[in-house]
C-alpha atoms as a PDB file:
ATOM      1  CA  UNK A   1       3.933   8.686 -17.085  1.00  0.00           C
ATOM      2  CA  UNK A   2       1.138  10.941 -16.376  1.00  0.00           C
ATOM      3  CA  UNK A   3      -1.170   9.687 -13.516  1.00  0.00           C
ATOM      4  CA  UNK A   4      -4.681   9.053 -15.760  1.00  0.00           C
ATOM      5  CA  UNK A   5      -2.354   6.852 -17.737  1.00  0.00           C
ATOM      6  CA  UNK A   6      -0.878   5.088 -14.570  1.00  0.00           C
ATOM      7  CA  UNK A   7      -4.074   4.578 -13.147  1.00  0.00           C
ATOM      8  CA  UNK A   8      -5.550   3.200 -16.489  1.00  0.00           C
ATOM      9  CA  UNK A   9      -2.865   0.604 -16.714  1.00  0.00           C
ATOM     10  CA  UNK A  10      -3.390  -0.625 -13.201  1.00  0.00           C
ATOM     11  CA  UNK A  11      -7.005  -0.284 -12.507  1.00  0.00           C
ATOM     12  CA  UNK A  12      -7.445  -3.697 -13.276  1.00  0.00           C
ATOM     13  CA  UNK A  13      -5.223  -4.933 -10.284  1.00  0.00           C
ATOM     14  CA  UNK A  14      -5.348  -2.080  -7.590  1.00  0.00           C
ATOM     15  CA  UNK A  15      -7.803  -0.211  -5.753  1.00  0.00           C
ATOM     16  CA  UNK A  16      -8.105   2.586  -8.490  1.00  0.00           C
ATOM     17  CA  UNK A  17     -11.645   4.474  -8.846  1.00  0.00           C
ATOM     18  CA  UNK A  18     -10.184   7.643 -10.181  1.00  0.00           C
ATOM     19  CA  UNK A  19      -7.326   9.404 -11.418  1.00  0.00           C
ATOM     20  CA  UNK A  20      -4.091   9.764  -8.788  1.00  0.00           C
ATOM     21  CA  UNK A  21      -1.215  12.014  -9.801  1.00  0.00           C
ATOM     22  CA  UNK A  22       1.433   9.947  -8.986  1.00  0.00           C
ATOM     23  CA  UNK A  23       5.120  10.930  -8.498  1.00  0.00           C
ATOM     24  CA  UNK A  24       8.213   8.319  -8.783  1.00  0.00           C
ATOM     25  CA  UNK A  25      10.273   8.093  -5.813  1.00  0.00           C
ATOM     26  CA  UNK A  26      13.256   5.806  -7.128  1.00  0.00           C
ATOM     27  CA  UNK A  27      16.093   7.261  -5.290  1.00  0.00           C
ATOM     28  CA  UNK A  28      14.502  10.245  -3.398  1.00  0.00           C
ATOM     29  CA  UNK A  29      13.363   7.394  -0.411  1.00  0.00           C
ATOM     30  CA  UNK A  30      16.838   7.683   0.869  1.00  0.00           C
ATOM     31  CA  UNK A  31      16.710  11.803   1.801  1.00  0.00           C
ATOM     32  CA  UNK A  32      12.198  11.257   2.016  1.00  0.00           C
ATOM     33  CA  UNK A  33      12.535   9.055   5.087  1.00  0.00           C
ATOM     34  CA  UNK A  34      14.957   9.984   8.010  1.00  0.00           C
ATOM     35  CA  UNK A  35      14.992   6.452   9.276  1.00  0.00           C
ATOM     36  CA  UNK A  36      16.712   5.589   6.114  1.00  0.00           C
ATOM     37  CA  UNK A  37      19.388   7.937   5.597  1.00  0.00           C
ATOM     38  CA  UNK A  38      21.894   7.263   2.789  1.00  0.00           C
ATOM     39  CA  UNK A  39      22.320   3.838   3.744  1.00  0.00           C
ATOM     40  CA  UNK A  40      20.880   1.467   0.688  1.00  0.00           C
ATOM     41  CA  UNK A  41      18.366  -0.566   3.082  1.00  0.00           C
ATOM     42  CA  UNK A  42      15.630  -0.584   0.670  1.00  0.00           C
ATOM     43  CA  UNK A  43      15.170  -0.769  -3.866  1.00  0.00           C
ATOM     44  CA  UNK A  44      11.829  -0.737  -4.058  1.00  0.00           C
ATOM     45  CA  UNK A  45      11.358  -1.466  -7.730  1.00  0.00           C
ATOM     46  CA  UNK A  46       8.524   1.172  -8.126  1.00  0.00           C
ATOM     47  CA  UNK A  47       7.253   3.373  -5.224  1.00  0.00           C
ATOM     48  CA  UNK A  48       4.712   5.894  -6.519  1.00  0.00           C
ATOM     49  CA  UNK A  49       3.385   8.954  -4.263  1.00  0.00           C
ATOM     50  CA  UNK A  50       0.200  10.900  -4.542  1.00  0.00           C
ATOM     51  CA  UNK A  51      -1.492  13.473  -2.200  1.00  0.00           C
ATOM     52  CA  UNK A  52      -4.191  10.494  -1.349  1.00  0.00           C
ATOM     53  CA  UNK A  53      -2.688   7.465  -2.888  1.00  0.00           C
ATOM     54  CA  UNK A  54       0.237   5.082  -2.860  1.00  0.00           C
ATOM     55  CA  UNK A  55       1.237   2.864  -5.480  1.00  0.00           C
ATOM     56  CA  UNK A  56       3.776   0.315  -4.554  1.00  0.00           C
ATOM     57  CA  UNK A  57       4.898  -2.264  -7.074  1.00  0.00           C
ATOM     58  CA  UNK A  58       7.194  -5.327  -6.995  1.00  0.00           C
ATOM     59  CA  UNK A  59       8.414  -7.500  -9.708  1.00  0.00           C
ATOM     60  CA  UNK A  60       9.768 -11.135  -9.307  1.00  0.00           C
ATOM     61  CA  UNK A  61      10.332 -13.113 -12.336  1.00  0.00           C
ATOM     62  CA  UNK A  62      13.860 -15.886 -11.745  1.00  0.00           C
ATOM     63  CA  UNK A  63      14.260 -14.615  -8.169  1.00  0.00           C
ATOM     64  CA  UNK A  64      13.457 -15.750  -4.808  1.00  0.00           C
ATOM     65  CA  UNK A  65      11.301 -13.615  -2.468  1.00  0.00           C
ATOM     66  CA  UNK A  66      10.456 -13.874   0.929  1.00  0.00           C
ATOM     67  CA  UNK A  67       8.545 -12.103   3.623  1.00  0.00           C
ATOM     68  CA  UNK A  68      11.727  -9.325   3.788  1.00  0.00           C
ATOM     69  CA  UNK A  69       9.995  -8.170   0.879  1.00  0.00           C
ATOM     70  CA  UNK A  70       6.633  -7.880   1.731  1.00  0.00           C
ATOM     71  CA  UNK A  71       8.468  -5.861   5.017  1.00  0.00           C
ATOM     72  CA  UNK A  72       9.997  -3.183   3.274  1.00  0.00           C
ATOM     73  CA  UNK A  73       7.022  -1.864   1.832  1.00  0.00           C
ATOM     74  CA  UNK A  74       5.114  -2.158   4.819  1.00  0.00           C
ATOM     75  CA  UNK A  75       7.912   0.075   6.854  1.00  0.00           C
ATOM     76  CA  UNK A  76       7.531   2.272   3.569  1.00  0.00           C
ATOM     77  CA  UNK A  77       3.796   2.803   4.291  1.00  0.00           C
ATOM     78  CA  UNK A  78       4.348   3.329   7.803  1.00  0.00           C
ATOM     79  CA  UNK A  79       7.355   5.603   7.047  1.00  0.00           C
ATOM     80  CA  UNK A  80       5.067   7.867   4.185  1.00  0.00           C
ATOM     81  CA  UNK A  81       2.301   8.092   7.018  1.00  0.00           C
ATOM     82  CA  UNK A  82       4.782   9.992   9.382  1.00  0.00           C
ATOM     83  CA  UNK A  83       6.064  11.913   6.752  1.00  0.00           C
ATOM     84  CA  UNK A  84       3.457  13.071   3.981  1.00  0.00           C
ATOM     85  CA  UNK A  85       0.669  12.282   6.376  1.00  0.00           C
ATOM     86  CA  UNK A  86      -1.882   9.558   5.917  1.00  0.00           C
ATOM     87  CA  UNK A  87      -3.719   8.189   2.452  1.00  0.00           C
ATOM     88  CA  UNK A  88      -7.284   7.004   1.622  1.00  0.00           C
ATOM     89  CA  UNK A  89      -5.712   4.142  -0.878  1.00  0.00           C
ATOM     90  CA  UNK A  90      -2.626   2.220  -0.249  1.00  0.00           C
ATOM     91  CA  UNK A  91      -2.034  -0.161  -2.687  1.00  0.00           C
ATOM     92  CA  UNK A  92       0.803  -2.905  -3.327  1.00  0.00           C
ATOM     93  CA  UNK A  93       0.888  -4.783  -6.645  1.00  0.00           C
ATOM     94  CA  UNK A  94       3.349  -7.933  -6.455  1.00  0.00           C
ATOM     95  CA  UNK A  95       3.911  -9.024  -9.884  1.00  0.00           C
ATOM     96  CA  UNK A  96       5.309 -12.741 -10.089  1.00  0.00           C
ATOM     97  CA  UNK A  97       5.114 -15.927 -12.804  1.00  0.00           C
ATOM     98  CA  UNK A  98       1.946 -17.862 -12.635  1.00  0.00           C
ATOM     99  CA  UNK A  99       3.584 -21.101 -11.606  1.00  0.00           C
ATOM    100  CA  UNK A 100       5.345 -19.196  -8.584  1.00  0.00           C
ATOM    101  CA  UNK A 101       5.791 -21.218  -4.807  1.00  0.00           C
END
């Protein structure tokens, strides 16, 4: 999806004053980030680059999460900043059932 439409679906929930042109990662984290080589350490379900932004966003509906989760994105911030440099709005939407525990 194009980024103004991106941003106008998630606006609501994230940090998102203005347009970002975001780019889907989905399997290009594995040759992005050295530190994860081909190995399968991390599924982010959506992981969503711009040249100022990042757009993170985890789904749990009928599965358990833990604080593993919340982990992997923060080594994937950490791992972006070394990479493609630092960004002005990081942003992690965790999507899960009202009545979750």
């Amino acid at each position: 999806m194009p980024g103004d439409v991106i941003t106008e679906i998630f606006a609501p929930f994230v940090e998102a004053t203005r347009c970002h042109e975001y780019h889907l990662q989905g399997r290009a984290i594995r040759k992005r980030y050295d530190w994860i080589g081909d190995r399968n350490v991390t599924s982010p379900d959506s992981f969503l680059l711009s040249k100022d932004a990042i757009l993170a966003i985890e789904l749990k509906f009928n599965a358990k999460t833990s604080l593993d989760q919340l982990g992997k994105y923060i080594a994937l911030f950490a791992g972006e900043e070394l990479v493609g440099g630092g960004r002005t709005c990081l942003n992690l939407l965790y999507v899960f059932p009202s009545r979750a525990e």
